[in-house]
PDB file of N, CA and C in Angstrom:
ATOM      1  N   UNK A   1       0.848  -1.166   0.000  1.00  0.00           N
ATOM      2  CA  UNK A   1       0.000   0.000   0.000  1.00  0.00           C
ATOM      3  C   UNK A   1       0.898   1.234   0.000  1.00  0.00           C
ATOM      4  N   UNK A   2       0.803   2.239  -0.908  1.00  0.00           N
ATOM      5  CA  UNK A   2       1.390   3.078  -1.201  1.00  0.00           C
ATOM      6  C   UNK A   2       1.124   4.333   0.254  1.00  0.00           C
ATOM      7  N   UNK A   3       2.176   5.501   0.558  1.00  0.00           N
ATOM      8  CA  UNK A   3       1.967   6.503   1.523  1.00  0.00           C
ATOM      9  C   UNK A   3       0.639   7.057   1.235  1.00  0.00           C
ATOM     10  N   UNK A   4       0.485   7.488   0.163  1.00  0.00           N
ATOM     11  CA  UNK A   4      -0.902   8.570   0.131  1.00  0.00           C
ATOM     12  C   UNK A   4      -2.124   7.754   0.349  1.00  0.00           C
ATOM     13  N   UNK A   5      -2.164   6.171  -0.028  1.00  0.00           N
ATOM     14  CA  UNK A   5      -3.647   5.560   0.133  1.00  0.00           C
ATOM     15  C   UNK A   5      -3.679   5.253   1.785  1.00  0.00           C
ATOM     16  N   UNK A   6      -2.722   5.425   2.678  1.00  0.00           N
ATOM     17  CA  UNK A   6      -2.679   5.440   4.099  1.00  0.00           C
ATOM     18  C   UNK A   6      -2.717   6.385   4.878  1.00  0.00           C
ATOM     19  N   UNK A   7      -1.988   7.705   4.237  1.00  0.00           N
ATOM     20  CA  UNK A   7      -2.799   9.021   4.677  1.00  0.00           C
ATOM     21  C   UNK A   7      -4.396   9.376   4.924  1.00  0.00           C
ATOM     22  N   UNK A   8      -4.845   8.623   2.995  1.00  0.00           N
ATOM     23  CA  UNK A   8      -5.982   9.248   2.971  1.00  0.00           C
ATOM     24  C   UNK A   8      -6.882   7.894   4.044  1.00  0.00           C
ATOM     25  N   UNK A   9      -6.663   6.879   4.144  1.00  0.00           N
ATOM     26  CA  UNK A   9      -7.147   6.071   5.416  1.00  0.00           C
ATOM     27  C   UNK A   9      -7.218   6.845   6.673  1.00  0.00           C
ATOM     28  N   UNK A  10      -6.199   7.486   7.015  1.00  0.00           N
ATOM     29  CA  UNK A  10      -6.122   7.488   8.694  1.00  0.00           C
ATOM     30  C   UNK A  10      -6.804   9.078   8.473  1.00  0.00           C
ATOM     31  N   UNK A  11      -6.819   9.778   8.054  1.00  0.00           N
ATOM     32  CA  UNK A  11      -7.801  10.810   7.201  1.00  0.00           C
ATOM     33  C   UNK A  11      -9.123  10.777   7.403  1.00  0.00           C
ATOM     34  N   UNK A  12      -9.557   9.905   7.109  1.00  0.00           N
ATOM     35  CA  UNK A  12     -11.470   9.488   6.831  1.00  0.00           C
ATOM     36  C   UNK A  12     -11.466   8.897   8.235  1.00  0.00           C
ATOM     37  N   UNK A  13     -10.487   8.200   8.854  1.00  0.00           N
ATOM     38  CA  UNK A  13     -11.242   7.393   9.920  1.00  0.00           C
ATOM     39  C   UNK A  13     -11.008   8.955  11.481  1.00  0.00           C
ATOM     40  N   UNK A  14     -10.068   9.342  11.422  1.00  0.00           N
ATOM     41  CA  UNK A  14      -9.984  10.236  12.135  1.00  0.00           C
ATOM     42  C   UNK A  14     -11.204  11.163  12.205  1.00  0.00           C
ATOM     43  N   UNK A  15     -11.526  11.481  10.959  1.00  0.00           N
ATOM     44  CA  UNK A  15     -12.594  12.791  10.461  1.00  0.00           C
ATOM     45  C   UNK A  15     -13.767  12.124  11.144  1.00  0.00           C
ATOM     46  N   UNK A  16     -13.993  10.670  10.704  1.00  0.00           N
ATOM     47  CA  UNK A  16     -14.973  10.297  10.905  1.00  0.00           C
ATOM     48  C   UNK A  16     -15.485  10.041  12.590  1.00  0.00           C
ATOM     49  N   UNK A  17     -14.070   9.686  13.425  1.00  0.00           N
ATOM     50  CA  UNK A  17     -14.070   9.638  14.821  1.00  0.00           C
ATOM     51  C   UNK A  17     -14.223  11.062  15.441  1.00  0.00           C
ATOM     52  N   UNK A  18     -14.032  12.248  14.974  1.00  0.00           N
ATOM     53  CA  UNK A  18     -13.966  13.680  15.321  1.00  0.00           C
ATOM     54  C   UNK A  18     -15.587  14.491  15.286  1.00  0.00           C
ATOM     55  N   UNK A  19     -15.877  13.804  13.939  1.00  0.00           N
ATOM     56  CA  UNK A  19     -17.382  14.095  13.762  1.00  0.00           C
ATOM     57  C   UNK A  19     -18.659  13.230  14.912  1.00  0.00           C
ATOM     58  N   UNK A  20     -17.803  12.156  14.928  1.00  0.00           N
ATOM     59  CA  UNK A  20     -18.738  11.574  16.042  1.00  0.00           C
ATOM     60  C   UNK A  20     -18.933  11.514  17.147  1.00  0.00           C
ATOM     61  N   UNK A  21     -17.500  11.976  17.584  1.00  0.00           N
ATOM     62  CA  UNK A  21     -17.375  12.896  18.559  1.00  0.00           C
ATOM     63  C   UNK A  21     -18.126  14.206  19.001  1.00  0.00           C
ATOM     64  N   UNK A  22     -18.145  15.278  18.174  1.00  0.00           N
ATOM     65  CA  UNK A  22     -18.188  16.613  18.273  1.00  0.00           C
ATOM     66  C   UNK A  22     -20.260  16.173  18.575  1.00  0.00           C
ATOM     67  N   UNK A  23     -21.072  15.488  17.682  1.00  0.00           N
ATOM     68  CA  UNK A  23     -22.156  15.173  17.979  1.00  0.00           C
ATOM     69  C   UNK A  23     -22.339  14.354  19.070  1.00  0.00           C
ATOM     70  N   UNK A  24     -21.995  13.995  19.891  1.00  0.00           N
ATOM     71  CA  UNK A  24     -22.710  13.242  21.606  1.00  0.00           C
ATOM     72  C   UNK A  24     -22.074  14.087  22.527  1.00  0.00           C
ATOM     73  N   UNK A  25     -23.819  14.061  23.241  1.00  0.00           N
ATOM     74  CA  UNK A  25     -23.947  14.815  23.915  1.00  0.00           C
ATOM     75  C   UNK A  25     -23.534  14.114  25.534  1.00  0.00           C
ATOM     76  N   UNK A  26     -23.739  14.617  26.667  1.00  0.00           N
ATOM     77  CA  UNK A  26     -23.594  13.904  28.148  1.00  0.00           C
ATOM     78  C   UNK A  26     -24.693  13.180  27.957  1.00  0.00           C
ATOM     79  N   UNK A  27     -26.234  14.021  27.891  1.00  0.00           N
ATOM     80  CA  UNK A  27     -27.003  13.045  28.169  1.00  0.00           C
ATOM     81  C   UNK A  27     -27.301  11.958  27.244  1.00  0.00           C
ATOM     82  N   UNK A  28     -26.788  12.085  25.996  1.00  0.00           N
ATOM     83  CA  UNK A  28     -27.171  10.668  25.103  1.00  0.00           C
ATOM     84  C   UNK A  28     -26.312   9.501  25.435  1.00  0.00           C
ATOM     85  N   UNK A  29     -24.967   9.966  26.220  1.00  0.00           N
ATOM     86  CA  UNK A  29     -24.406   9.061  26.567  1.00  0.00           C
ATOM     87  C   UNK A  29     -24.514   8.465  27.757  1.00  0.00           C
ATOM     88  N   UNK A  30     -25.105   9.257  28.951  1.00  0.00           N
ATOM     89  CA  UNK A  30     -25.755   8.659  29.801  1.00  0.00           C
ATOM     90  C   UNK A  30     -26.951   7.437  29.572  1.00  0.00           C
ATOM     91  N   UNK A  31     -27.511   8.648  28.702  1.00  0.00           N
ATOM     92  CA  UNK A  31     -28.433   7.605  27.829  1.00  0.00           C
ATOM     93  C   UNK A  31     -28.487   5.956  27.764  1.00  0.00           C
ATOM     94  N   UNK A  32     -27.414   5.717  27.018  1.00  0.00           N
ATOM     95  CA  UNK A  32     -27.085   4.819  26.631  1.00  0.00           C
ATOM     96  C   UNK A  32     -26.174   4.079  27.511  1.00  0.00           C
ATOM     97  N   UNK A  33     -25.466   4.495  28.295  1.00  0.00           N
ATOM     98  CA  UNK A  33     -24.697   3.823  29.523  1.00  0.00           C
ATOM     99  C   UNK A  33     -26.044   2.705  30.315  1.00  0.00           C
ATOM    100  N   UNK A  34     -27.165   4.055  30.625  1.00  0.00           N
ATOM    101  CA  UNK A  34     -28.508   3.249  31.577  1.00  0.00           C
ATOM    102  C   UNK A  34     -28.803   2.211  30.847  1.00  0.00           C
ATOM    103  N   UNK A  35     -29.192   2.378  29.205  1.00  0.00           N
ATOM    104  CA  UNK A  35     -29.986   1.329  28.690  1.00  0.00           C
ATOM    105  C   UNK A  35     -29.110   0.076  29.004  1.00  0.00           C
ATOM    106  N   UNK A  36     -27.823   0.426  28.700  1.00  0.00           N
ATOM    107  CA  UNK A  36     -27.042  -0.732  28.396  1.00  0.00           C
ATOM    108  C   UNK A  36     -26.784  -1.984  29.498  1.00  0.00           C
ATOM    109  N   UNK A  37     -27.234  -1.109  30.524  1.00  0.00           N
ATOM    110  CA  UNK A  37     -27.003  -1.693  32.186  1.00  0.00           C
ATOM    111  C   UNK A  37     -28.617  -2.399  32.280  1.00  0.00           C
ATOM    112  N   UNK A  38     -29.474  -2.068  31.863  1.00  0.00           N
ATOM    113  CA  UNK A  38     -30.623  -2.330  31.917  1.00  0.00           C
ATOM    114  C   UNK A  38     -30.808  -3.880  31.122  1.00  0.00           C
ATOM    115  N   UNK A  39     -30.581  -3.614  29.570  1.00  0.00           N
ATOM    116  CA  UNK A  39     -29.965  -4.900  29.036  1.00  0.00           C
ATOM    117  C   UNK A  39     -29.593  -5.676  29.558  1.00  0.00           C
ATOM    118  N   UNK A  40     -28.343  -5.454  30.109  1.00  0.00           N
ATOM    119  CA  UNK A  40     -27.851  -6.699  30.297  1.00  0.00           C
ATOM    120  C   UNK A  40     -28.240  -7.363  31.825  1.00  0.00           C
ATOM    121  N   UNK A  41     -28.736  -6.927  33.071  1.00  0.00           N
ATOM    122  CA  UNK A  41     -29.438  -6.835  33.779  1.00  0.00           C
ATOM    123  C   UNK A  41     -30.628  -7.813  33.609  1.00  0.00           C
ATOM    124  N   UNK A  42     -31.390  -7.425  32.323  1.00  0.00           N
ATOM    125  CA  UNK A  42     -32.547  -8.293  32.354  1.00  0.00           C
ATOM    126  C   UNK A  42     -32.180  -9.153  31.131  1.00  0.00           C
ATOM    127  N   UNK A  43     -31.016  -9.327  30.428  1.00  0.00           N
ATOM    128  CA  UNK A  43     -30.966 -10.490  30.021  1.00  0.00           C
ATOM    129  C   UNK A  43     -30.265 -11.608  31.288  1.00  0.00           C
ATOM    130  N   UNK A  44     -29.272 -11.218  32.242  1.00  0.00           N
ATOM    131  CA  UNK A  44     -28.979 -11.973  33.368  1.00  0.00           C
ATOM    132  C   UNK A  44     -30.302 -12.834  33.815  1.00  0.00           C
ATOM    133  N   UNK A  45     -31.083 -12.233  34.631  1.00  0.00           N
ATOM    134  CA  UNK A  45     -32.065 -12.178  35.054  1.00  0.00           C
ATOM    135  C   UNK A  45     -32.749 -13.746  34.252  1.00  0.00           C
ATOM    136  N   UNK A  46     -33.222 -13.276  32.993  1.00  0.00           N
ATOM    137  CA  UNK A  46     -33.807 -13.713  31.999  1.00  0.00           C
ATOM    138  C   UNK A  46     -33.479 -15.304  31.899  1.00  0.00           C
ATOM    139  N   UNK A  47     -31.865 -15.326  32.051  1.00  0.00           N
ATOM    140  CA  UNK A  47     -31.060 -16.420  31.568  1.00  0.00           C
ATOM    141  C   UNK A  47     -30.961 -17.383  33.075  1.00  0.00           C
ATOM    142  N   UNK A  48     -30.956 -16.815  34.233  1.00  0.00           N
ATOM    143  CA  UNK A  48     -31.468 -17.133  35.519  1.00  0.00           C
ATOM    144  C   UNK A  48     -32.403 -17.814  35.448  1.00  0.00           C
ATOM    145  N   UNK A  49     -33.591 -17.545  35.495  1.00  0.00           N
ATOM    146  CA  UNK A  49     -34.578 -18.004  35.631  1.00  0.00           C
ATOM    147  C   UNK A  49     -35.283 -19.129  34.683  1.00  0.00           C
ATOM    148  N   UNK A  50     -34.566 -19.539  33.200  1.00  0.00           N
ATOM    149  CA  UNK A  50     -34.940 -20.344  32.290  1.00  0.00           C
ATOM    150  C   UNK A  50     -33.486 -21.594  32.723  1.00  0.00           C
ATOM    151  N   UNK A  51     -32.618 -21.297  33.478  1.00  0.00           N
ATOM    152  CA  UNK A  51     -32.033 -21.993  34.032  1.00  0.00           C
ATOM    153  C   UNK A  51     -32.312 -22.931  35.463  1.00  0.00           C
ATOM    154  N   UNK A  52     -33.556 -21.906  35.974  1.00  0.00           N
ATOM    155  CA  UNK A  52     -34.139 -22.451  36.938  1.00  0.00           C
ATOM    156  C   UNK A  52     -35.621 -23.381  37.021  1.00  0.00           C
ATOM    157  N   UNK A  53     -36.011 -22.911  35.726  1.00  0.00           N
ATOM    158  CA  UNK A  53     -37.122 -23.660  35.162  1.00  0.00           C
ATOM    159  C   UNK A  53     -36.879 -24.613  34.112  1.00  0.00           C
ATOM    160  N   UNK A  54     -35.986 -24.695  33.625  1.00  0.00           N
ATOM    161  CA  UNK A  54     -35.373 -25.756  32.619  1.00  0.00           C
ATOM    162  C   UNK A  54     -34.352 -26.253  33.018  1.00  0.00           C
ATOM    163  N   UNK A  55     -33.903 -26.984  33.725  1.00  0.00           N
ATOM    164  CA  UNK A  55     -32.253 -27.535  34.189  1.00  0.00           C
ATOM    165  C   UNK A  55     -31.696 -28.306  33.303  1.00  0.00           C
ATOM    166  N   UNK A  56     -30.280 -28.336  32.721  1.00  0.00           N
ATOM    167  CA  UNK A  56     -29.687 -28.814  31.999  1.00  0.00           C
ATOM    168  C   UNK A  56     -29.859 -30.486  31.787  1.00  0.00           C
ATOM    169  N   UNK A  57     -29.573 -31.032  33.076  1.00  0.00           N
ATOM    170  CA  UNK A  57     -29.702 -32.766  33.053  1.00  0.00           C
ATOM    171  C   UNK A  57     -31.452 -32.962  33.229  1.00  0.00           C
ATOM    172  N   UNK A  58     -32.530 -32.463  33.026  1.00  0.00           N
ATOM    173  CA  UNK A  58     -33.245 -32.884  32.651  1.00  0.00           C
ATOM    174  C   UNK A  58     -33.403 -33.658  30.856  1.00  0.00           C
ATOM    175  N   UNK A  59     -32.420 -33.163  30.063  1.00  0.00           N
ATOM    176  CA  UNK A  59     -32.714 -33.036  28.526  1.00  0.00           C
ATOM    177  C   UNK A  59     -31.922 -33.706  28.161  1.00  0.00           C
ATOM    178  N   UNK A  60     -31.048 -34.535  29.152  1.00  0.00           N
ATOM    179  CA  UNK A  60     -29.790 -35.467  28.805  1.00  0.00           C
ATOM    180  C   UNK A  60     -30.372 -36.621  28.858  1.00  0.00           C
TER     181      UNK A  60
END
């Protein structure tokens, strides 16, 4: 790969990390911190309880 097609790489991905940057805000990222805790929370949960109603050596 030639210098300039690696410039113009680290170029677009930078621009593109700067722009996506400059748009989030605190609260969208709070935002999304809660949901994400929430997720996975009630998939735990979720995976709990079908473990407790379905037990593995029943199906063996």
């Amino acid at each position: 790969m030639n210098n300039q097609t690696e410039h113009s790489r680290w170029g677009i991905i930078g621009g593109t990390l700067v722009s996506i940057l400059i748009n989030l805000s605190l609260s969208d990222l709070l935002s999304t911190v809660f949901l994400a805790a929430v997720g996975a929370s009630v998939s735990y949960a979720v995976s709990l309880l079908l473990k407790r109603y379905f037990p593995e050596d029943k199906f063996k």
